[in-house]
C-alpha atoms as a PDB file:
ATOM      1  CA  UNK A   1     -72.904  87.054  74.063  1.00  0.00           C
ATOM      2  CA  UNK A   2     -75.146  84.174  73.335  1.00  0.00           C
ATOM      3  CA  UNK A   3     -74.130  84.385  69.419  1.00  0.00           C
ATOM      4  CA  UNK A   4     -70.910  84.627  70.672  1.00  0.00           C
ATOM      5  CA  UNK A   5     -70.762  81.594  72.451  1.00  0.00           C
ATOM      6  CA  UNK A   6     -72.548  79.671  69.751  1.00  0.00           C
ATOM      7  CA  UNK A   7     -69.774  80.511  67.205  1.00  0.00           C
ATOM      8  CA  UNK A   8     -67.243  79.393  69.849  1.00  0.00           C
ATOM      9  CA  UNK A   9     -68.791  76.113  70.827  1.00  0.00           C
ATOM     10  CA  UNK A  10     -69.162  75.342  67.221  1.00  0.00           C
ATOM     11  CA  UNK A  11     -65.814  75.766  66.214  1.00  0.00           C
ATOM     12  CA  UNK A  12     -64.233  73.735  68.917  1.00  0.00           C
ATOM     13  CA  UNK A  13     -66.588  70.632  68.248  1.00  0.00           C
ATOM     14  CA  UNK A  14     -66.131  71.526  64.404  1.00  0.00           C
ATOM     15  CA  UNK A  15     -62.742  71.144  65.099  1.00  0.00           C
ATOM     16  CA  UNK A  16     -63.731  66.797  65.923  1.00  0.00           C
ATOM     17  CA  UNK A  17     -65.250  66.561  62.778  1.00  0.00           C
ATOM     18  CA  UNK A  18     -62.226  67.872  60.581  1.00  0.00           C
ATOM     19  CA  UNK A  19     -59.708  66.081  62.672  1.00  0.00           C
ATOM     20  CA  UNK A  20     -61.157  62.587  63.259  1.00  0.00           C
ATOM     21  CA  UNK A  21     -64.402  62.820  60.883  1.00  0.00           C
ATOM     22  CA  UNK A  22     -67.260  63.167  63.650  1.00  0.00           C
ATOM     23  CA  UNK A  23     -70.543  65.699  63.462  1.00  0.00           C
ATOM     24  CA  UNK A  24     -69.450  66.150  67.255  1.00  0.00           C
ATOM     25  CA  UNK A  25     -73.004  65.870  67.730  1.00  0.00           C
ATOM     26  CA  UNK A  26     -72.569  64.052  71.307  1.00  0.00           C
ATOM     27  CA  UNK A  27     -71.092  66.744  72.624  1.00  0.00           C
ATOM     28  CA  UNK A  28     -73.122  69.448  70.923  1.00  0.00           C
ATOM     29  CA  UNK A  29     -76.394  68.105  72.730  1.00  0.00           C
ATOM     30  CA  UNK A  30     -75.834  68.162  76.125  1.00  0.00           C
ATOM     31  CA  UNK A  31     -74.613  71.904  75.205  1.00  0.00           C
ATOM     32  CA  UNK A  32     -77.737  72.821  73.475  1.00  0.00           C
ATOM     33  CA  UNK A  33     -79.685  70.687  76.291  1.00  0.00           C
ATOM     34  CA  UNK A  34     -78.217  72.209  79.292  1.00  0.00           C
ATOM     35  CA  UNK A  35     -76.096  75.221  78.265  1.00  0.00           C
ATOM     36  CA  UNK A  36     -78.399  76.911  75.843  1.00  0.00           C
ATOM     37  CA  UNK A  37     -81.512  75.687  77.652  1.00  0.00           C
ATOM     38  CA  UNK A  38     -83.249  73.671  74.578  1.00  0.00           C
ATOM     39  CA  UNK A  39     -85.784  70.921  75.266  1.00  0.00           C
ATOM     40  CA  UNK A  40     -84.380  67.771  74.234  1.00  0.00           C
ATOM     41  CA  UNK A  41     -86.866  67.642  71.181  1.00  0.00           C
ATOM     42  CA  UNK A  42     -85.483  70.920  69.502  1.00  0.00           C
ATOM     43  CA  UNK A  43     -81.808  70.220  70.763  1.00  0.00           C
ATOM     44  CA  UNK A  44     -82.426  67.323  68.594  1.00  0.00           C
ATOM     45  CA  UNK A  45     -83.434  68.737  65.335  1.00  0.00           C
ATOM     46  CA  UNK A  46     -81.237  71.637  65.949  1.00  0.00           C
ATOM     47  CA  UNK A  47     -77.946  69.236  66.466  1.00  0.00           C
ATOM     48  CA  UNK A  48     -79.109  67.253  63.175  1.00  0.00           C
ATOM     49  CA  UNK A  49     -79.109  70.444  61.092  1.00  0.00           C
ATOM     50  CA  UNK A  50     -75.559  71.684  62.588  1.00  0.00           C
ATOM     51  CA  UNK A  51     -74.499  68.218  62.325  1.00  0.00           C
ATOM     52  CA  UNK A  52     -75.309  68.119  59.043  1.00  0.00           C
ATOM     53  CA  UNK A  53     -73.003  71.518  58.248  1.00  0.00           C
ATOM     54  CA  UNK A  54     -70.184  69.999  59.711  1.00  0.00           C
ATOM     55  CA  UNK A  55     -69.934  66.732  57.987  1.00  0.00           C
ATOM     56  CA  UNK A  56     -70.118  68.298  55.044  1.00  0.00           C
ATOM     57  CA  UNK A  57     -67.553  70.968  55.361  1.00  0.00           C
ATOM     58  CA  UNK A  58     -65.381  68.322  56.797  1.00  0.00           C
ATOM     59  CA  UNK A  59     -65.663  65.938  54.024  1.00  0.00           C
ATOM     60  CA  UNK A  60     -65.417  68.462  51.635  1.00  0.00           C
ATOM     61  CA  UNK A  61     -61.642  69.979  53.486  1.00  0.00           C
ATOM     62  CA  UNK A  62     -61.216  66.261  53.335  1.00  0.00           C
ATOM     63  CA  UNK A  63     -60.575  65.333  50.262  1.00  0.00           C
ATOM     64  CA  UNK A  64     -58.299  67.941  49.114  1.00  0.00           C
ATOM     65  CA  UNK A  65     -56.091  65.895  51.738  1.00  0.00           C
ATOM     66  CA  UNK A  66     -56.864  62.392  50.585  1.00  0.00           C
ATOM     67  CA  UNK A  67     -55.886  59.963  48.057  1.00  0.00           C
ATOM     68  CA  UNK A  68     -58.756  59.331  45.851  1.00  0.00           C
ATOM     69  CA  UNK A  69     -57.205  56.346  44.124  1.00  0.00           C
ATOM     70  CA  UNK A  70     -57.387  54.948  48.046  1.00  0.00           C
ATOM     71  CA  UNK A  71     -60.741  55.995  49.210  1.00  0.00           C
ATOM     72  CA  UNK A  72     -62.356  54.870  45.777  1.00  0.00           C
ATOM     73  CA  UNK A  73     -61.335  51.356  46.229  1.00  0.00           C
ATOM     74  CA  UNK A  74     -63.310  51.238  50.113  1.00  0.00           C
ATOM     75  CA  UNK A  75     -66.461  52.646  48.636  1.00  0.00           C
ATOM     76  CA  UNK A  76     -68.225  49.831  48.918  1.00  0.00           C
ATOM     77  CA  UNK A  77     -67.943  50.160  52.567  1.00  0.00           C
ATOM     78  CA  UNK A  78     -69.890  53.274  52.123  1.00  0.00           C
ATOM     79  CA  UNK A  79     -72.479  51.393  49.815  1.00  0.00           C
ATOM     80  CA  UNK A  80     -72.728  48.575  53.023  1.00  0.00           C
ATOM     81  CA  UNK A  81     -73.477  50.316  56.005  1.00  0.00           C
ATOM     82  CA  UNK A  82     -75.729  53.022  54.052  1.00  0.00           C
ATOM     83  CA  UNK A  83     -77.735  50.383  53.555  1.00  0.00           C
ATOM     84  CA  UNK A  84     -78.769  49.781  57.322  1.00  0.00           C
ATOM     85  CA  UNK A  85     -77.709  53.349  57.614  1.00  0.00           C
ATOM     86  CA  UNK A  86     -80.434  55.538  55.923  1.00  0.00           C
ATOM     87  CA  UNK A  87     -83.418  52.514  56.374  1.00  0.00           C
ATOM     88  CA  UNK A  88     -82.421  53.206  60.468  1.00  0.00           C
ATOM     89  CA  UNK A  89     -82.251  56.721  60.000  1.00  0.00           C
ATOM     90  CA  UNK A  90     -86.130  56.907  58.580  1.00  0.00           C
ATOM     91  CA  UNK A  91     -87.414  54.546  61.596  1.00  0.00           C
ATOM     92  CA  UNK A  92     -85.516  56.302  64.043  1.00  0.00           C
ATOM     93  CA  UNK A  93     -87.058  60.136  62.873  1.00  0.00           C
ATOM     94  CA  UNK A  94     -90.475  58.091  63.006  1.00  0.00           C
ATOM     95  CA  UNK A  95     -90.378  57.113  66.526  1.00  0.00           C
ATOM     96  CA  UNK A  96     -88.834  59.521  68.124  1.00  0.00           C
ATOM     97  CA  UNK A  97     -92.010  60.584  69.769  1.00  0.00           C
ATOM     98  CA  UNK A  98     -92.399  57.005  71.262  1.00  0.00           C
ATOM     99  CA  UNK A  99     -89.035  55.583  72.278  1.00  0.00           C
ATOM    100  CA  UNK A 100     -88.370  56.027  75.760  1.00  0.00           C
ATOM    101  CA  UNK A 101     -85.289  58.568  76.240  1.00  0.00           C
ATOM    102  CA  UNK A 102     -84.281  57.507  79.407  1.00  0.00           C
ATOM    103  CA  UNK A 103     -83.759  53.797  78.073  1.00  0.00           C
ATOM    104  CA  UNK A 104     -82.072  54.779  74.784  1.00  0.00           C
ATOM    105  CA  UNK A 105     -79.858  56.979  76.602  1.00  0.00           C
ATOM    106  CA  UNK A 106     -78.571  54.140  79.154  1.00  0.00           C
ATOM    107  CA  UNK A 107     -78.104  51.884  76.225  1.00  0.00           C
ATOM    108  CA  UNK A 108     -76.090  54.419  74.123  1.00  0.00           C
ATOM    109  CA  UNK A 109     -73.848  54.534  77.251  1.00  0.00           C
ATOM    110  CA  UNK A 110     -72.702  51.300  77.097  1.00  0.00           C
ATOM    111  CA  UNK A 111     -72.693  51.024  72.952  1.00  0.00           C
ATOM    112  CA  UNK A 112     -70.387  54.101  73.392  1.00  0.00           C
ATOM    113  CA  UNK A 113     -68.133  52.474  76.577  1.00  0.00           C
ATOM    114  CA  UNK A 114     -67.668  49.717  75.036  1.00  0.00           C
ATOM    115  CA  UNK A 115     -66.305  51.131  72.177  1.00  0.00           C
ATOM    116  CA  UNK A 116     -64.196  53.502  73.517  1.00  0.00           C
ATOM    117  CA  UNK A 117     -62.685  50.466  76.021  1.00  0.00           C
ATOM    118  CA  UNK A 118     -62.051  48.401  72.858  1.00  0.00           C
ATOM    119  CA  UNK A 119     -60.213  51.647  70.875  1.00  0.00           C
ATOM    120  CA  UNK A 120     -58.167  51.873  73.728  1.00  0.00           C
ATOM    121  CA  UNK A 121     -57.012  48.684  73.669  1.00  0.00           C
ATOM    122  CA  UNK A 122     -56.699  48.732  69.965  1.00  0.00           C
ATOM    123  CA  UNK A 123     -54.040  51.459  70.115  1.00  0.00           C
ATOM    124  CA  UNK A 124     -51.524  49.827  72.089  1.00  0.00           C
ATOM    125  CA  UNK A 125     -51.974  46.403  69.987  1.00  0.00           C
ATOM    126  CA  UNK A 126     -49.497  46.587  67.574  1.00  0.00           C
ATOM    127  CA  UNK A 127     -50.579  46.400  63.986  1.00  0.00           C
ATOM    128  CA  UNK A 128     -54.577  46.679  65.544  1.00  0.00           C
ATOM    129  CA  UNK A 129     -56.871  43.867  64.646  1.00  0.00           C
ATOM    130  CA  UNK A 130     -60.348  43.308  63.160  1.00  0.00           C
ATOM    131  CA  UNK A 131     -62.771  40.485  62.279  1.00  0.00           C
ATOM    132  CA  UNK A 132     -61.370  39.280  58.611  1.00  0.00           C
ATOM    133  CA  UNK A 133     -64.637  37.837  57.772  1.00  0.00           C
ATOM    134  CA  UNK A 134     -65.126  36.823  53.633  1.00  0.00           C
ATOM    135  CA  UNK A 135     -67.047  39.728  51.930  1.00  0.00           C
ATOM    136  CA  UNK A 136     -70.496  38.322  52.488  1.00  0.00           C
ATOM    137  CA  UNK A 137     -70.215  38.424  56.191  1.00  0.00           C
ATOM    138  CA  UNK A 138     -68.907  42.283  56.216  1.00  0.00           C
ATOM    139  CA  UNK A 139     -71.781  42.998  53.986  1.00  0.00           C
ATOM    140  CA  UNK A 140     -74.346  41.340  56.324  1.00  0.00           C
ATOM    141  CA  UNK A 141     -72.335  42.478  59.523  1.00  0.00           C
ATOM    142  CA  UNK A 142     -72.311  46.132  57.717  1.00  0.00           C
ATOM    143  CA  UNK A 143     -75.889  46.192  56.689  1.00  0.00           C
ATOM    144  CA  UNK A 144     -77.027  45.242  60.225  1.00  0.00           C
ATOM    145  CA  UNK A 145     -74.839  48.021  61.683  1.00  0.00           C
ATOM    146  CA  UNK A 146     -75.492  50.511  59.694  1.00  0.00           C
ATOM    147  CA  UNK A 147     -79.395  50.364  61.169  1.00  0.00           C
ATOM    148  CA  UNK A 148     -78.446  50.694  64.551  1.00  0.00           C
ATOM    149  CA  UNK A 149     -76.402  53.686  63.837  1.00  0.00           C
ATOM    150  CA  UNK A 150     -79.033  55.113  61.465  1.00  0.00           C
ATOM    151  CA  UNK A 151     -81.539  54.256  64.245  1.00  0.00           C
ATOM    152  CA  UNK A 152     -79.426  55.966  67.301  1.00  0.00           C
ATOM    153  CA  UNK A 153     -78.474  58.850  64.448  1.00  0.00           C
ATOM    154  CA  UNK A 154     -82.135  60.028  64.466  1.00  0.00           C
ATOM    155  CA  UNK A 155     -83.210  59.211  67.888  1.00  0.00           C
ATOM    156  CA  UNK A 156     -80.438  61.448  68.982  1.00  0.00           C
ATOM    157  CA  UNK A 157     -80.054  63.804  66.616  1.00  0.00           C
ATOM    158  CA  UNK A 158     -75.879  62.508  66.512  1.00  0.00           C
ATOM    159  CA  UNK A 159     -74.091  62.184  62.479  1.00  0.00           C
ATOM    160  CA  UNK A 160     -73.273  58.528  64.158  1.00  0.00           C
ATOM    161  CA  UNK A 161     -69.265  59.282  63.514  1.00  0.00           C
ATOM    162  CA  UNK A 162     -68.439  57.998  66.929  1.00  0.00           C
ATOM    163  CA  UNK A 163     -70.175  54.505  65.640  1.00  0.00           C
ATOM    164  CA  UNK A 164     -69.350  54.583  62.284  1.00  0.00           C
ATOM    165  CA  UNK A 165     -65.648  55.038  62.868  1.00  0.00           C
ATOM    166  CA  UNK A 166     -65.420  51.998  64.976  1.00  0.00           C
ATOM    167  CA  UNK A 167     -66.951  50.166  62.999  1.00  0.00           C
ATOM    168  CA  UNK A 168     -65.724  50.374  60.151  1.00  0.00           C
ATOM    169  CA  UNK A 169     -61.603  50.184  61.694  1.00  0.00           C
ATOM    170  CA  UNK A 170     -63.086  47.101  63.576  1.00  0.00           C
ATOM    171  CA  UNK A 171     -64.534  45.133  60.249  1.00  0.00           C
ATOM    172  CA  UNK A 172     -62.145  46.070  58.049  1.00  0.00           C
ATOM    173  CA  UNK A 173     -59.041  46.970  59.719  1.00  0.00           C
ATOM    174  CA  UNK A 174     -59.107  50.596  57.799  1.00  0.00           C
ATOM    175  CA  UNK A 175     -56.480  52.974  59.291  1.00  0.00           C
ATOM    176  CA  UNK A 176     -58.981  55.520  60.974  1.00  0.00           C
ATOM    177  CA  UNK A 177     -57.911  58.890  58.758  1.00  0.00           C
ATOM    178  CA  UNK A 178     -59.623  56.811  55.922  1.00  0.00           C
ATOM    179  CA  UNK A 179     -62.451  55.511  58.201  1.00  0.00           C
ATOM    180  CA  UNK A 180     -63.235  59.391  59.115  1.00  0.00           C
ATOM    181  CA  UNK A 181     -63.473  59.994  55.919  1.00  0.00           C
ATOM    182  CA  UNK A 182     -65.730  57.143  54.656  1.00  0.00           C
ATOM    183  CA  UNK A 183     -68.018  58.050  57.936  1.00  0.00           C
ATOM    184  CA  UNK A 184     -68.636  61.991  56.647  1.00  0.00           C
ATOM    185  CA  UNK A 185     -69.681  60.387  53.102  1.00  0.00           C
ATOM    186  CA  UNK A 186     -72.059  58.029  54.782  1.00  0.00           C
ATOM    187  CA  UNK A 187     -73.036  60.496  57.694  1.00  0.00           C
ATOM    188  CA  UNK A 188     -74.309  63.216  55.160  1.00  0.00           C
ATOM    189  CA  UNK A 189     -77.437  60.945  52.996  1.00  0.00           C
ATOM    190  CA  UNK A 190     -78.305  59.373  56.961  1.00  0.00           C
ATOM    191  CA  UNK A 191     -78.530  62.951  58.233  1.00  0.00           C
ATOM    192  CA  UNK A 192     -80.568  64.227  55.442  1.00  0.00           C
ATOM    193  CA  UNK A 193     -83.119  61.347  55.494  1.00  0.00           C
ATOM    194  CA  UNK A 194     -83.395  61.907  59.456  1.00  0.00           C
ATOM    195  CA  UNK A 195     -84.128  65.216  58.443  1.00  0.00           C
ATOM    196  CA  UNK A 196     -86.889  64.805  56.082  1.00  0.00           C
ATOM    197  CA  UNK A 197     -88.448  62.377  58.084  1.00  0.00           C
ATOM    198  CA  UNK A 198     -88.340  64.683  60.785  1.00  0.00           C
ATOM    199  CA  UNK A 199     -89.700  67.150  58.253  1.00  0.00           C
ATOM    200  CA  UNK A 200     -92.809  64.786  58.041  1.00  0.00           C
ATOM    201  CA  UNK A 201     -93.751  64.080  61.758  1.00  0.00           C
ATOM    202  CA  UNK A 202     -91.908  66.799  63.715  1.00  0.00           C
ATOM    203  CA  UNK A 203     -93.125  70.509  64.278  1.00  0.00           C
ATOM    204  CA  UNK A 204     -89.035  72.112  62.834  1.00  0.00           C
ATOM    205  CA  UNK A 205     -90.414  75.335  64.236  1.00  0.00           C
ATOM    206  CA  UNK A 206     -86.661  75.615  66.931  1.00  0.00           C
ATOM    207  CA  UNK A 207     -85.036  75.650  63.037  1.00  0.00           C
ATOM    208  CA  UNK A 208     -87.130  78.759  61.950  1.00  0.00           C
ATOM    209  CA  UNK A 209     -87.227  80.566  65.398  1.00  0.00           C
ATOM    210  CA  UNK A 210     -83.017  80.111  66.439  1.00  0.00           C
ATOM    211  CA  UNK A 211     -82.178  81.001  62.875  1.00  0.00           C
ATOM    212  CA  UNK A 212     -79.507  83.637  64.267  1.00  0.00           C
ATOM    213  CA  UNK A 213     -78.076  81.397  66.607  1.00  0.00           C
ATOM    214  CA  UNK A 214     -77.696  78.475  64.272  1.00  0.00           C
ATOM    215  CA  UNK A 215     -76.197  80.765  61.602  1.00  0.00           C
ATOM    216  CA  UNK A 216     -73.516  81.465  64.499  1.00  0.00           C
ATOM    217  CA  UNK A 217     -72.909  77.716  65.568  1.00  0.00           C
ATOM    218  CA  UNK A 218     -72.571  76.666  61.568  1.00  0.00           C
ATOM    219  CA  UNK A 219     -70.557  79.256  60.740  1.00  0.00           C
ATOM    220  CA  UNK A 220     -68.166  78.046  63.871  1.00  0.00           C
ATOM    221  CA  UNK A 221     -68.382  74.480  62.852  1.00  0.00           C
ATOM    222  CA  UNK A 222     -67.255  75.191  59.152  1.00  0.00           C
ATOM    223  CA  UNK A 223     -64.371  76.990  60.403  1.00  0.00           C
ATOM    224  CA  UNK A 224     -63.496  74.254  63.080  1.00  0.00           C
ATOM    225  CA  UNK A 225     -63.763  71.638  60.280  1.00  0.00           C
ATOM    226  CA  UNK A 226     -61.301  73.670  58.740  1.00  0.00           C
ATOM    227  CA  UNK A 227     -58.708  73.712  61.316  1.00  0.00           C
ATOM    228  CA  UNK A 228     -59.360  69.922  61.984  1.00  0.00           C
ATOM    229  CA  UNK A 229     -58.527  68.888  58.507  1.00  0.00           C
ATOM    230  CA  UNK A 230     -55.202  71.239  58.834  1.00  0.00           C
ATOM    231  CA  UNK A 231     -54.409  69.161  62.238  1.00  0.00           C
ATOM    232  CA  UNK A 232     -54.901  65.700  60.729  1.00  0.00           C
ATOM    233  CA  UNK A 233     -51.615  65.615  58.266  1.00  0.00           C
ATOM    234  CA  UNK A 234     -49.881  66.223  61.566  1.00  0.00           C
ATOM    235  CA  UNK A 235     -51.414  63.780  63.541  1.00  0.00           C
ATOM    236  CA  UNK A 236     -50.164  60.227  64.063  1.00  0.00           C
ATOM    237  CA  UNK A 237     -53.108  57.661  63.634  1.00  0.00           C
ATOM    238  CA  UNK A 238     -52.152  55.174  66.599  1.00  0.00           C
ATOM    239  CA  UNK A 239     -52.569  58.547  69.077  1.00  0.00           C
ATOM    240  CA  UNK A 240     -55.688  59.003  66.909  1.00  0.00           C
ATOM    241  CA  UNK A 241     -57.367  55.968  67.737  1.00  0.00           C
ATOM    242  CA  UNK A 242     -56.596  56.272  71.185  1.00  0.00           C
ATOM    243  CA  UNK A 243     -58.394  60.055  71.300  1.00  0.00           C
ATOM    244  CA  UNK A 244     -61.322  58.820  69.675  1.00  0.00           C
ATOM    245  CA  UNK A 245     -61.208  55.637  72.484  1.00  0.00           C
ATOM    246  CA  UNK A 246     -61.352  58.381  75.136  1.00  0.00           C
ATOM    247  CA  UNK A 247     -63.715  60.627  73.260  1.00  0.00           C
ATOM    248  CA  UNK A 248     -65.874  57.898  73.294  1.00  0.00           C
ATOM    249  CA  UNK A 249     -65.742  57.102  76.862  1.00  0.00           C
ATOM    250  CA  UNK A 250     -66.462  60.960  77.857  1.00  0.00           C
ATOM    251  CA  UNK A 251     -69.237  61.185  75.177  1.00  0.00           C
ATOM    252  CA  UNK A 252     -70.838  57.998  76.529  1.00  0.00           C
ATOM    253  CA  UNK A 253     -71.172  59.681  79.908  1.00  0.00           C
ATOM    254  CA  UNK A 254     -72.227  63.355  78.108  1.00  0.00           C
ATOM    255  CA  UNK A 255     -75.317  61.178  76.989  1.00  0.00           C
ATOM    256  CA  UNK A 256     -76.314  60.327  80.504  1.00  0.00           C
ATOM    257  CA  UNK A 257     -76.455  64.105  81.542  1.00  0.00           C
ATOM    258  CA  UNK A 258     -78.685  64.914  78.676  1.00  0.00           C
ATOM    259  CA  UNK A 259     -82.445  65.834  80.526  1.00  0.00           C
ATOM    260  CA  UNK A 260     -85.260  65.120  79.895  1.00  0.00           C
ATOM    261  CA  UNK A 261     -87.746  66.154  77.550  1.00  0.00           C
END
């Protein structure tokens, strides 16, 4: 039953990552924290592994959907926030033995309210907005966000979708089926550098001992990445934005149920 509901849970959070280009990893940890009983250490490296499945699934369903001639002329979005990104992601894995959860958890809350509040309000302003600054300002503004999100990727063990998206739709004013997408392809090199680092200074021993269950809960997540992807041609982007907005709000108050270690 267990293995059961480990294939279920992952397909319905799978299902976030096709459809708006998330890891779902917010709302995978309080489930491995509280349903499935994990200590917030191995719920960690367990949600960066499945995290990592789903991205990549989800970016790979992805771009059988997208227009490459459109998503190769933003890659140097990808390039800007990857690098903050993966330099956050390393010092993140490195202190997670040190931070203080309790603090990092009430300031995720509000990084996460506040974005959902300003999503919401994005979707009803027509046309949406964002900054418009010259291209050395997004690079700098990028760069600088991309460390925090690498940094709160790792300390969490979270693919930083819920962050990325934002901020990319709030720099560049990118319509957010292409900023999902251009969050899995930065997602998947910050995941695997949290993961070697945590390879380096973190026992990975819940990997090798739940290898059943997280067979069950990647297996789910593939096939909910698949289903997302089929729902996003469907799916008008202004309602989008404003699911994400609200996904954001509910995830930032999933963080604040997480226990402690």
């Amino acid at each position: 039953m267990r293995n059961f509901y480990s294939f279920s849970s992952g397909t319905l959070i799978g299902t976030l990552g096709g459809l708006i280009g998330l890891g779902g990893a917010e709302f995978r940890l309080p489930l491995l924290n509280i349903v499935f009983k994990f200590d917030l250490k191995s719920a960690i490296i367990l949600n960066i592994a499945i995290s990592l499945v789903t991205v990549c699934f989800a970016f790979v369903f992805r771009i059988f959907e997208a227009d490459l001639n459109l998503l190769a002329s933003y890659i140097f979005i990808v390039f800007f926030i990857l690098c903050g990104s993966l330099y956050g992601s390393y010092v993140g894995a490195s202190l997670v033995s040190k931070v203080d959860k309790e603090l990092l958890k009430r300031i995720v809350f509000v990084l996460l309210l506040g974005l959902g509040i300003l999503l919401v309000a994005h979707s009803y302003i027509e046309n949406g907005f964002y900054l418009g600054l010259p291209l050395i300002g997004n690079f700098i503004l990028s760069v600088i966000c991309g460390y925090f999100i690498g940094l709160i990727s790792s300390l969490l063990g979270v693919a930083g979708g819920e962050l990325i998206i934002p901020t990319i739709m709030i720099i560049y004013g990118v319509d957010i089926k292409l900023a999902g997408t251009l969050s899995l392809l930065i997602s998947i090199p910050t995941l695997i550098v949290g993961i070697y680092k945590y390879k380096q200074k973190t026992n990975l021993l819940p990997l090798s001992e739940n290898k059943t269950f997280i067979k069950y809960m990647a297996f789910g997540s593939i096939l909910g990445a698949l289903i997302g992807v089929y729902l996003l041609g469907s799916v008008n982007s202004e309602y989008l934005v404003l699911f994400l907005g609200v996904l954001l709000i509910v995830s930032a108050f999933k963080i604040l149920v997480i226990k402690k270690v």
